[in-house]
Protein backbone atom coordinates (compact mmCIF):
# COMPACT_ATOMS: atom_id res chain seq x y z
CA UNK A 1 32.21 44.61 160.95
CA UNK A 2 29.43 42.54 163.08
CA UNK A 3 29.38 40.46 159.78
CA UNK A 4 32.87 39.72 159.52
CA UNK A 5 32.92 36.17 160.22
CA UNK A 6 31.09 36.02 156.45
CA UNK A 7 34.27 36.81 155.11
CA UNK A 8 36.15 34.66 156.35
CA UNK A 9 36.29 32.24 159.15
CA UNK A 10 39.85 32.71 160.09
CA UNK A 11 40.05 34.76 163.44
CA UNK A 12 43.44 36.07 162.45
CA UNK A 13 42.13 37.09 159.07
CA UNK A 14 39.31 38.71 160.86
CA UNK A 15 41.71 40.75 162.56
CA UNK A 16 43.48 41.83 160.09
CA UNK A 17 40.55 43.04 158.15
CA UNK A 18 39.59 44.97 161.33
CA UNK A 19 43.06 46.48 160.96
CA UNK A 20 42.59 47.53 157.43
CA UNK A 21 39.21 49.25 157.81
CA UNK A 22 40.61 51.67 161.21
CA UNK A 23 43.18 52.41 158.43
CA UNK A 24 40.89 52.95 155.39
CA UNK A 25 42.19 50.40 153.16
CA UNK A 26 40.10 49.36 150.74
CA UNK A 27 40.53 45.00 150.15
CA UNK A 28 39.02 42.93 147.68
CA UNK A 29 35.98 43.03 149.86
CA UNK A 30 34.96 46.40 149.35
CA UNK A 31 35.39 45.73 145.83
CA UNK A 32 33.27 42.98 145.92
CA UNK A 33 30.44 44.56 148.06
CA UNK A 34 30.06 47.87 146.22
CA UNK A 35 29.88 45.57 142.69
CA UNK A 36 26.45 44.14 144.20
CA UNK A 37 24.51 43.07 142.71
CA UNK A 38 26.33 41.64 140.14
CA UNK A 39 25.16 41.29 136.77
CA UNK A 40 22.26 39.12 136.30
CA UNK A 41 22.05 38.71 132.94
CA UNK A 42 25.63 37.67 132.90
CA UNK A 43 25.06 35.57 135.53
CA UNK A 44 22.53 33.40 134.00
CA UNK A 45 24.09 33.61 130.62
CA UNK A 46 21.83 36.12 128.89
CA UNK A 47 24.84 38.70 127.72
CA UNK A 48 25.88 38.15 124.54
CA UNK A 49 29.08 36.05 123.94
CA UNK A 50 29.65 37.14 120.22
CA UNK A 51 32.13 39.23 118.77
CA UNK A 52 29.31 41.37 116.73
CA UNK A 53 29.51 45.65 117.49
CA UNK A 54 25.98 45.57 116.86
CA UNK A 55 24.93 44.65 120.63
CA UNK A 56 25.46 43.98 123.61
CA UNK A 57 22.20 42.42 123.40
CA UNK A 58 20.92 41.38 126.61
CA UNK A 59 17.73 38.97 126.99
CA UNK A 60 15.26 39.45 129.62
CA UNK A 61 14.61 36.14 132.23
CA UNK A 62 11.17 36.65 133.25
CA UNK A 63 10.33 37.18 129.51
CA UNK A 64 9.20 41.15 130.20
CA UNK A 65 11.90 42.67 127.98
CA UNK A 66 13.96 41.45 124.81
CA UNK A 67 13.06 37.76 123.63
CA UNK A 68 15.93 38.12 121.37
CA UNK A 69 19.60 39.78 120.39
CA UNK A 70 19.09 42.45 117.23
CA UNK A 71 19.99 39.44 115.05
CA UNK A 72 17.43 36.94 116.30
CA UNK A 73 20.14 34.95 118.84
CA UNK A 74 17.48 33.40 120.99
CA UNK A 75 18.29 32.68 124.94
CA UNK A 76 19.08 29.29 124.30
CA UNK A 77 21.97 30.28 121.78
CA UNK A 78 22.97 32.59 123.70
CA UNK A 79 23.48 30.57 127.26
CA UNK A 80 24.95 27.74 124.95
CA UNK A 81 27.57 30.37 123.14
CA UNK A 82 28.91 32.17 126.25
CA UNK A 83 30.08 28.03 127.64
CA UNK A 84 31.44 27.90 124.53
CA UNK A 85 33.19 31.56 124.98
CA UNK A 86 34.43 30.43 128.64
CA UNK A 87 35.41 26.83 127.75
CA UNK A 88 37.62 28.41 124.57
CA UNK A 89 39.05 30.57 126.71
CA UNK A 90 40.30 28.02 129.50
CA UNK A 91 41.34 26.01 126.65
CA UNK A 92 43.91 29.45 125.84
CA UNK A 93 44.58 29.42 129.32
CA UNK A 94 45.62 26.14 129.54
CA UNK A 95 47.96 25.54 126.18
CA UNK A 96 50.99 27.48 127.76
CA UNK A 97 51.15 24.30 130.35
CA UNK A 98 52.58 22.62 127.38
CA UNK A 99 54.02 24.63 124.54
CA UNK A 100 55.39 22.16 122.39
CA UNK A 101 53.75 19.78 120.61
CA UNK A 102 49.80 20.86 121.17
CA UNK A 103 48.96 20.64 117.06
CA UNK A 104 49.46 16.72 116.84
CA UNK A 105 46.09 14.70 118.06
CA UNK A 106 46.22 14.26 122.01
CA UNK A 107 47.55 11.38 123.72
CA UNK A 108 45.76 10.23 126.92
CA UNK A 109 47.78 8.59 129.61
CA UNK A 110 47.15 4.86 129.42
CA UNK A 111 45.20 4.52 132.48
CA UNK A 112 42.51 6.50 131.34
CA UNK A 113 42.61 6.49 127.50
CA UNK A 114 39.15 4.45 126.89
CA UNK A 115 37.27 7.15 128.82
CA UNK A 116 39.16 9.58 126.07
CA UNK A 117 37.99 7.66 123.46
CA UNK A 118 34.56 6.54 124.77
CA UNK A 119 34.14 10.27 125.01
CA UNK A 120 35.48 11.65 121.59
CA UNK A 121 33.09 9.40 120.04
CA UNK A 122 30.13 10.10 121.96
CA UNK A 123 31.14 13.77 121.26
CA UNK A 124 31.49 12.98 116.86
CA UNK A 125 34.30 10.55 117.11
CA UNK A 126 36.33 13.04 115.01
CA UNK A 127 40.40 13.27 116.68
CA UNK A 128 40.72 16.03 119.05
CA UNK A 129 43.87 18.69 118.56
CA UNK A 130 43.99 22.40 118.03
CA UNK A 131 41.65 22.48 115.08
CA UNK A 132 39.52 22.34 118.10
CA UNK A 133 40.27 25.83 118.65
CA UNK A 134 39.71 27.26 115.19
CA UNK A 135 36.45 25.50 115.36
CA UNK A 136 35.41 27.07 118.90
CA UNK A 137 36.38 30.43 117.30
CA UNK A 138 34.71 30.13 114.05
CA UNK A 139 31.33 29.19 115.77
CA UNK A 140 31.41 32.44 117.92
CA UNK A 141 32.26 34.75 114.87
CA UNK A 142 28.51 34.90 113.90
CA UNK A 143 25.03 33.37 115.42
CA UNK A 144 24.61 30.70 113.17
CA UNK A 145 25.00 27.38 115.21
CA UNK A 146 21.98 25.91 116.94
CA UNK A 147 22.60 25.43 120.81
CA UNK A 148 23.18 21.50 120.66
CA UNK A 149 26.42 22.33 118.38
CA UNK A 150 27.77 25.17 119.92
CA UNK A 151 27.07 23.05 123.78
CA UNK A 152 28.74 19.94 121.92
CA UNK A 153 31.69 21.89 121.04
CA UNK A 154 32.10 23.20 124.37
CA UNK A 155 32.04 19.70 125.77
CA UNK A 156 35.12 19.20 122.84
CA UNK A 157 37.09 21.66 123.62
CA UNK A 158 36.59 20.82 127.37
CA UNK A 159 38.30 17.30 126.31
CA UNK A 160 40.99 19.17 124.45
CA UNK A 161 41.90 21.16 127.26
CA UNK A 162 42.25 17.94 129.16
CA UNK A 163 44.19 16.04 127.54
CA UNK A 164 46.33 19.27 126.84
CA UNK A 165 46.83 19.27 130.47
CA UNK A 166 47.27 15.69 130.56
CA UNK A 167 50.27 15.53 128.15
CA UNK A 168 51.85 17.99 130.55
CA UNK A 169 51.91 16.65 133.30
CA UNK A 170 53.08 13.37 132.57
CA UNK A 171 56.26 15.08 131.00
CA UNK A 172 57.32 15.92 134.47
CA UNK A 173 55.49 14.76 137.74
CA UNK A 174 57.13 12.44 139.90
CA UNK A 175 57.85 12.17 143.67
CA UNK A 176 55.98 14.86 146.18
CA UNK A 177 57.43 17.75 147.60
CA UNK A 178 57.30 19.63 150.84
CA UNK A 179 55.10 22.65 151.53
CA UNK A 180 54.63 24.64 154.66
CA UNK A 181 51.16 27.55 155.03
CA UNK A 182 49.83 29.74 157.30
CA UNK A 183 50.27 33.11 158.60
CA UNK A 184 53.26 32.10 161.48
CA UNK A 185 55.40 32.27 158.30
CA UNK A 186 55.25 36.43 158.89
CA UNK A 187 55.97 36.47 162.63
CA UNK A 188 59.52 37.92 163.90
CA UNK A 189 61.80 40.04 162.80
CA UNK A 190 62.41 39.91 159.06
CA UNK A 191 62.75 41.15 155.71
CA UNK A 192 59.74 39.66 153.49
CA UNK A 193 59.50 39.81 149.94
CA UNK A 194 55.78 38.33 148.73
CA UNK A 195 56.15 36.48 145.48
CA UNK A 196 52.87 36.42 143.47
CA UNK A 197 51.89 35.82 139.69
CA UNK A 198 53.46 33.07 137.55
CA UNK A 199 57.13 34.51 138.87
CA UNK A 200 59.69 33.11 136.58
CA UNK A 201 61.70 30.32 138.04
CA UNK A 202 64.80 31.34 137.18
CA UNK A 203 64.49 34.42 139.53
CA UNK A 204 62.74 32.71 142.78
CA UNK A 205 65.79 30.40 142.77
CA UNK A 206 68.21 33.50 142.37
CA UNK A 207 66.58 35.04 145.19
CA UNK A 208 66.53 32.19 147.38
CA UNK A 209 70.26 31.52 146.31
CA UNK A 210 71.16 35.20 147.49
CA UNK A 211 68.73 35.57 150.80
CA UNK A 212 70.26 32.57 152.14
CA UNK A 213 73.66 34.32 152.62
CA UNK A 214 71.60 37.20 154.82
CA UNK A 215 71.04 36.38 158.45
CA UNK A 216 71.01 39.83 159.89
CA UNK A 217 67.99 40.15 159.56
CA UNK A 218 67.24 37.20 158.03
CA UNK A 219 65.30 37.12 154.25
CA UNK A 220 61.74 35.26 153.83
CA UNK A 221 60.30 34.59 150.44
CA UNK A 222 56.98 33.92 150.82
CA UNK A 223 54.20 33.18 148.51
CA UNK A 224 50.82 35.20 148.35
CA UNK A 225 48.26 32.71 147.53
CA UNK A 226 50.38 30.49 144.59
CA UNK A 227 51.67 27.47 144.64
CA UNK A 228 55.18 27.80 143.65
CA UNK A 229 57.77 25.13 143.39
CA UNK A 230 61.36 26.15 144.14
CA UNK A 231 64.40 23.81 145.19
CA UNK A 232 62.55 20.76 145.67
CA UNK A 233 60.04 22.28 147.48
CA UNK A 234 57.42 24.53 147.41
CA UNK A 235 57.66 28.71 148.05
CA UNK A 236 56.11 28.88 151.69
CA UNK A 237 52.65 30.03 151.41
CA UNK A 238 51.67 33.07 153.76
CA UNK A 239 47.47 33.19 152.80
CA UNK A 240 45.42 32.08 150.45
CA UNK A 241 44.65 34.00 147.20
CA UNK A 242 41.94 35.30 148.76
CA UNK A 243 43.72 36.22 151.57
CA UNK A 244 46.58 38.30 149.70
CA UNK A 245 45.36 41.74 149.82
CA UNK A 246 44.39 41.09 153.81
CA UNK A 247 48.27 39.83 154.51
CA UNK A 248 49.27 43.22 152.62
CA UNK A 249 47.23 45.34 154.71
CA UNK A 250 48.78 44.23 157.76
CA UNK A 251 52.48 46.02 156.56
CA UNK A 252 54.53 42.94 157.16
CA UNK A 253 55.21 42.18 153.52
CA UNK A 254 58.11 44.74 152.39
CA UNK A 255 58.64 44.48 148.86
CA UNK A 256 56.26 41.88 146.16
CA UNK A 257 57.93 40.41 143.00
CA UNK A 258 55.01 40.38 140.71
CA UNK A 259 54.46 37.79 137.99
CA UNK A 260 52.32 37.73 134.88
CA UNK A 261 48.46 37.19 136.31
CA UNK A 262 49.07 39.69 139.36
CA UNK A 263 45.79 40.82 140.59
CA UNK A 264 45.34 44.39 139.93
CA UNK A 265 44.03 44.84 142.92
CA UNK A 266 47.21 44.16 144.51
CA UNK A 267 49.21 46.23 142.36
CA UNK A 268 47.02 49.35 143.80
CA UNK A 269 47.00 48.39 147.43
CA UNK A 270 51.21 48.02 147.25
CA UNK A 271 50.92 51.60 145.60
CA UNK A 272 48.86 52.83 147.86
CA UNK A 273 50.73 51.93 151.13
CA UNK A 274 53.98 52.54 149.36
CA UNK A 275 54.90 48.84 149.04
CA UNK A 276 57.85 48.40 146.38
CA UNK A 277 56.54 46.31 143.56
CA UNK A 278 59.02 44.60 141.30
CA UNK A 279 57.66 43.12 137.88
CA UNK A 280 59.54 39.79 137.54
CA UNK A 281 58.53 39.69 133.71
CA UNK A 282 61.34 42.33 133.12
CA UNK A 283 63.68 40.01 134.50
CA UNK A 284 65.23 41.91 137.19
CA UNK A 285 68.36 41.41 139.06
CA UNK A 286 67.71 39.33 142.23
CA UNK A 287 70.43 41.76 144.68
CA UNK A 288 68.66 44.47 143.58
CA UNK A 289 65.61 43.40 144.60
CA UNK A 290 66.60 42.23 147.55
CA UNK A 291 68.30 45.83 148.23
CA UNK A 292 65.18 47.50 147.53
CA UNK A 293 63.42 45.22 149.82
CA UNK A 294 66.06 45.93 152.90
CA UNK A 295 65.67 49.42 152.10
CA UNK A 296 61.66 49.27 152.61
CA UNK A 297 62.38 47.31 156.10
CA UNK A 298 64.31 50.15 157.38
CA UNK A 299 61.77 52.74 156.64
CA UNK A 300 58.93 51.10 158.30
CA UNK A 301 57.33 53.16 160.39
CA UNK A 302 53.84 51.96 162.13
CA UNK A 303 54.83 49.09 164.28
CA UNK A 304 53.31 45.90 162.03
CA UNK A 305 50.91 43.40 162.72
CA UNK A 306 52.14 40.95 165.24
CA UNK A 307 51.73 36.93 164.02
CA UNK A 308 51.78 34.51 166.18
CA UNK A 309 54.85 32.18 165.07
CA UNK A 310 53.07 28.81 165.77
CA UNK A 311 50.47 29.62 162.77
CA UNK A 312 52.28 27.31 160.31
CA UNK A 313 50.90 24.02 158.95
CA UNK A 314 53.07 21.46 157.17
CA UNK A 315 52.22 18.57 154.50
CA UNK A 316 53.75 17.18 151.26
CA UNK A 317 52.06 17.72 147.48
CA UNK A 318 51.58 14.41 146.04
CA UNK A 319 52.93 14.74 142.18
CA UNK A 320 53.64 11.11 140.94
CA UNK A 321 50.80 8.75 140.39
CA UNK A 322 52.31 6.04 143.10
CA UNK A 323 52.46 8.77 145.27
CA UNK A 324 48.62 9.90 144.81
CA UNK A 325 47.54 5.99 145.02
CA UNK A 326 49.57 5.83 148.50
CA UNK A 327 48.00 8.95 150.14
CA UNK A 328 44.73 7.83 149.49
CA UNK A 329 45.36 4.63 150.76
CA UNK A 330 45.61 5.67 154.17
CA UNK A 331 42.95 2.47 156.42
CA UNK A 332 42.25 1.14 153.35
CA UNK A 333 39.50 3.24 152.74
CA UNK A 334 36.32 2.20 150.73
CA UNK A 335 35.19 5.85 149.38
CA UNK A 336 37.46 9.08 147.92
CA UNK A 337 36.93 12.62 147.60
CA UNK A 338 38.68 15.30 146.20
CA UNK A 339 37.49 18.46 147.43
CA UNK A 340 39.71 21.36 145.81
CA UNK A 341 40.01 24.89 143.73
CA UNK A 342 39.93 28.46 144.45
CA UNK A 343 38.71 31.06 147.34
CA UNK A 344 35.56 32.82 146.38
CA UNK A 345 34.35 35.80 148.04
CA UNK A 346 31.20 34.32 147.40
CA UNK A 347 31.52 32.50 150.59
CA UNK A 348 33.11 33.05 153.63
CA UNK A 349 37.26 32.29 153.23
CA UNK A 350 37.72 29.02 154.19
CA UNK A 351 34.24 27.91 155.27
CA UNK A 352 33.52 25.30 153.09
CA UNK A 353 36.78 23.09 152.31
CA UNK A 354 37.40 23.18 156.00
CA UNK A 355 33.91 21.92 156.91
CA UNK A 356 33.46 19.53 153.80
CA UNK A 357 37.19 17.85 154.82
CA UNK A 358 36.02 17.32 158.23
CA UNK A 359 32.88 16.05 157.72
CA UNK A 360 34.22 13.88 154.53
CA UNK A 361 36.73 12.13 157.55
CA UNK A 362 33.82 11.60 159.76
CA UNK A 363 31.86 9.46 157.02
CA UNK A 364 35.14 7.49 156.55
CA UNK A 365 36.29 9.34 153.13
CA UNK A 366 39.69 9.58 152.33
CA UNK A 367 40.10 13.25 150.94
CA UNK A 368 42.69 14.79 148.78
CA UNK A 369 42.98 18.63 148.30
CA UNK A 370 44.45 21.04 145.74
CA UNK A 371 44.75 25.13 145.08
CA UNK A 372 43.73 27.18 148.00
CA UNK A 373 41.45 25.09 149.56
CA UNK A 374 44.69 22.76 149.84
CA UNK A 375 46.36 25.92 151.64
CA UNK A 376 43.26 25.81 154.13
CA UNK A 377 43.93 22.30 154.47
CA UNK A 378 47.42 22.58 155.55
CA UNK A 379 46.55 26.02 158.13
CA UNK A 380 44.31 23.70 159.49
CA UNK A 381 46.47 20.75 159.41
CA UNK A 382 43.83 18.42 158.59
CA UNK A 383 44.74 14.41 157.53
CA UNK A 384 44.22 14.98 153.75
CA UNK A 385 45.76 14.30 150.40
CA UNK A 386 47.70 17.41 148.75
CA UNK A 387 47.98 17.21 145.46
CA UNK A 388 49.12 19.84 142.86
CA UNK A 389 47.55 22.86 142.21
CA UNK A 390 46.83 22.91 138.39
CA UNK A 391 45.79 19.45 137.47
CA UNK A 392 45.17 18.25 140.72
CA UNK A 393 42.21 16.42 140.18
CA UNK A 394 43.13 15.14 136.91
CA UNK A 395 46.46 14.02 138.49
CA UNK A 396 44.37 11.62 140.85
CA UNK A 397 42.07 10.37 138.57
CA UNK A 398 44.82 9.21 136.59
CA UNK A 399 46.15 7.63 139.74
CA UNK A 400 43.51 6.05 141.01
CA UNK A 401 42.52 4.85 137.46
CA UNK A 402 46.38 3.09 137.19
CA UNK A 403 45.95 1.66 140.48
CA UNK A 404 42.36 0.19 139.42
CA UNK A 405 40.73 2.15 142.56
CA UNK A 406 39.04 4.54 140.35
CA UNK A 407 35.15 3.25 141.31
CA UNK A 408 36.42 4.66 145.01
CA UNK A 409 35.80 7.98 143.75
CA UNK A 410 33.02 9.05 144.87
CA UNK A 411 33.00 12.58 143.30
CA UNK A 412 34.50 16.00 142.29
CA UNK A 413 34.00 19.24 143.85
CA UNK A 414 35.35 22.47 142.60
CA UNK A 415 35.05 24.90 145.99
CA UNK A 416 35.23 27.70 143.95
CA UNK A 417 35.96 28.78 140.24
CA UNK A 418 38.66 31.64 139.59
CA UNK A 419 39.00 31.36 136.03
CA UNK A 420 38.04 29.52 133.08
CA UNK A 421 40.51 27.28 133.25
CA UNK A 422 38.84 26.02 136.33
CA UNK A 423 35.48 25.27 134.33
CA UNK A 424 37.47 23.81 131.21
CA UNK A 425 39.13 20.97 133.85
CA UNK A 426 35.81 20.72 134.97
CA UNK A 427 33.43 19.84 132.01
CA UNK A 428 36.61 17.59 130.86
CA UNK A 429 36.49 15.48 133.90
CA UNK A 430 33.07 15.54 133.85
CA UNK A 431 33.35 14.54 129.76
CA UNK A 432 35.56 11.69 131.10
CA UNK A 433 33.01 10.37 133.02
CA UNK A 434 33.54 11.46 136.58
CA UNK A 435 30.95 12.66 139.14
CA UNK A 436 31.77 16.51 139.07
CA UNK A 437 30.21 19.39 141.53
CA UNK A 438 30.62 23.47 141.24
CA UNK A 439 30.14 24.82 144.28
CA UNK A 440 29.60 28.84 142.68
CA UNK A 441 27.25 29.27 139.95
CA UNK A 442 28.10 29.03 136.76
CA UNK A 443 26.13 30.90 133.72
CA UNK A 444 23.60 28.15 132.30
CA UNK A 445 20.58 28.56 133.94
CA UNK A 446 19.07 31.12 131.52
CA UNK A 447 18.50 28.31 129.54
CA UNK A 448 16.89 25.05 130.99
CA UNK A 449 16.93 23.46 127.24
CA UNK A 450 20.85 23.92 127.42
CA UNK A 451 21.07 22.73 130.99
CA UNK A 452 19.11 19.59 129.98
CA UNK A 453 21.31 19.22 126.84
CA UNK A 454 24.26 19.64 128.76
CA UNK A 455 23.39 16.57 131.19
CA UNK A 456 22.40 14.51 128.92
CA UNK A 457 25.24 14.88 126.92
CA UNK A 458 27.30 14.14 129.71
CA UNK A 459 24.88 10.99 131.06
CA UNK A 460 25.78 9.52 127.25
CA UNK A 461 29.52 9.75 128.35
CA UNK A 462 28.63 8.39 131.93
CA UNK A 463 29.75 11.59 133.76
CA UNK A 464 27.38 14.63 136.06
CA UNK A 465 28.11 18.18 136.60
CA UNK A 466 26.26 19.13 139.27
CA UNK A 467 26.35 22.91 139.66
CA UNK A 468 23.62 25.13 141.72
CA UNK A 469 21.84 28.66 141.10
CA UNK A 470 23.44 30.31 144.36
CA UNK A 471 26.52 30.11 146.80
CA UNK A 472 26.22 26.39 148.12
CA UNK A 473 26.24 25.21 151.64
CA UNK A 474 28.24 22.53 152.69
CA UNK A 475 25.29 20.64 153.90
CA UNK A 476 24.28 20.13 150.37
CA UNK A 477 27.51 19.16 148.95
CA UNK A 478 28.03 16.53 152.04
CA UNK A 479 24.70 15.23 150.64
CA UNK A 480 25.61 15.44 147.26
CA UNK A 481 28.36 13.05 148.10
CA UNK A 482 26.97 10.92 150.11
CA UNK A 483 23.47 10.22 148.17
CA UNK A 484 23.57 11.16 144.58
């Protein structure tokens, strides 16, 4: 443990990892160490993408092994196919946002609608819709396009996605809403149900509705790392994502409510300390739960981890486009960031949107936040913009674009990529012609051909997509904002 502070840079999470080893629990960080090191080829993008049973063909980077898959794919088809395999897949991840009315052509909010079309034409001019999709899929059924098409309909379906996401969120965002983080929200003596997944609606509002009639003790819903609305506000947030399985360990939490998207990982760590799990996708009944719960509080046995009750930040999630505009506005200031996305284990929790926002504020930046660098935000209670966790960054270019501040932006970062989904919004905004950063490696750089293709693709449509070949630093991204 004398390189704990790599994990995270939280002193209470640091604690509670302590915790977990004297008890033998295994966290996502054993998980991740004992998967080192990772697989290069799939790193870099030399692991076949294809749907062939022939393979998995593999090509050798320092040109000692296989030049080429068993039917010829060369490494520059196959970096360029597996974008396209993770950029069709965000696209799938990103459709049930909105799941009416995604056959018809897309239609850009106003404010930015010329980028759209500037970038649809660069990209073929053809409409974008689903047929998108078919396209994507049809391309990856056989090795048969050359890299520039299969990296050209990447950057498509990228735009797709988008505007998919786009269409969504103008159905519905208005206003901001309260939101409260940190671990004070598990201090005391309480019953705590952990709500995690995309938990249905319906049943976080029937439990709040019932565990507000309990006062002795009283009831706590609290969110493991998701940003959930519910009644006006948003589902306290106990960690980060990241931070889940460590808030688990500490045997606070007494019964989860499990949505679709659950981490495994959590599923075996409740069954392995004997933590009720309840699936909400079977729609259960919201006393019962809460029964089952109350139960688990009376049989605890090891006294529990001990939180100190002033570890709770506050802030509001900007959702409305006014709203964005207003937060950003705060001294007038001349330059924007929005620095935002998903824990990695890559890096040490919390490390770099923590440093990044402070040392945006001290070159006079205004920055905004979303995801769980947003929950980092709030623990920390730094002066920053929240915005939503999805489309976040989408949400404020819009924003800025309708309030004609858009040349404030200054760029992009994504602190850390959890799905494809992630890398979709990414290459769109890029597509769109924002200044975009990764900050964990993504799998191009097998190919430099593709890499090249990629930015100048992008250059044409007068975006970047900066992304690096290891775990960044935030003294490069601070640079990266400040002189590219």
């Amino acid at each position: 443990m004398e390189t704990i502070h790599f994990k995270t840079v939280d002193p209470v999470s640091q604690e509670l990892l302590r915790g977990a080893s004297r008890m033998g629990l295994g966290l996502n960080w054993e998980r991740y160490e004992k998967q080192q090191p990772q697989d290069g080829f799939l790193r870099l993008g030399l692991s076949c993408p294809y749907g062939c049973l022939q393979g998995p063909c593999r090509i050798d980077p320092f040109g000692r092994g296989a030049e080429r898959g068993i039917c010829g794919l060369d490494r520059d088809g196959m970096t360029a196919a597996l974008l396209l395999r993770l950029t069709l897949q965000g696209v799938l991840e990103i459709l049930p946002a909105d799941p009416a009315g995604n056959s018809g052509e897309i239609r850009w909010p106003a404010s930015i609608r010329d980028r759209a079309a500037a970038a649809v034409k660069s990209l073929g001019g053809a409409p974008l819709s689903s047929v998108a999709i078919s396209e994507g899929a049809l391309l990856l059924a056989r090795p048969s396009a050359s890299p520039e098409r299969l990296a050209r309909q990447a950057l498509r379906l990228a735009l797709y996605g988008t505007g998919v996401a786009s269409q969504a969120r103008t159905k519905s965002s208005a206003g901001s809403m309260p939101c409260s983080a940190g671990y004070g929200l598990l201090a005391g003596e309480a019953i705590l149900v952990g709500v995690t997944g995309r938990a249905s609606q319906s049943l976080i509002e029937s439990l709040m509705e019932k565990a507000a009639a309990l006062k002795k003790p009283e009831v706590r819903l609290v969110s493991l790392g998701d940003w959930i609305p519910a009644g006006g506000s948003f589902l306290p947030i106990a960690c980060t994502s990241g931070e889940a399985e460590t808030v688990l360990s500490s045997g606070k939490v007494n019964l989860v409510a499990a949505g679709p998207g659950t981490d495994p990982g959590i599923l075996a760590l409740c069954a392995g300390m004997k933590i009720p799990v309840v699936p909400s996708a079977e729609n259960p009944d919201a006393a019962g739960i809460l029964k089952q719960a109350s139960d688990a509080f009376d049989r605890r046995s090891a006294a529990p981890f001990d939180f100190d009750p002033k570890l709770v930040g506050a802030g509001r999630v900007n959702l409305g486009d006014a709203e964005i505009a207003a937060a950003l506005q705060e001294g007038s200031p001349a330059k924007i960031a929005l620095l935002g996305g998903t824990d990695s284990l890559l890096l040490s929790l919390g490390y770099l949107p923590v440093e990044m926002a402070k040392a945006l504020r001290g070159e006079d930046y205004a920055v905004a936040s979303w995801g769980d660098a947003a929950a980092w935000m709030v623990k920390q209670e730094l002066p920053v913009a929240l915005l939503e966790a999805d489309e976040g960054p989408l949400a404020a270019v819009s924003a800025l674009a309708s309030a004609g501040k858009l040349p404030l932006l200054k760029g992009i970062c994504f602190s850390g990529l959890r799905n494809c989904r992630e890398l979709t919004l990414a290459l769109g905004l890029a597509a769109l012609g924002m200044k975009v950063s990764l900050a964990t490696p993504i799998p191009l750089w097998g190919s430099e051909p593709v890499r090249t293709l990629l930015r100048e693709e992008l250059a044409a449509m007068g975006g970047i997509l900066t992304h690096f070949d290891h775990p960044v630093r935030a003294e490069e991204l601070l640079d990266w904002f400040i002189r590219s």
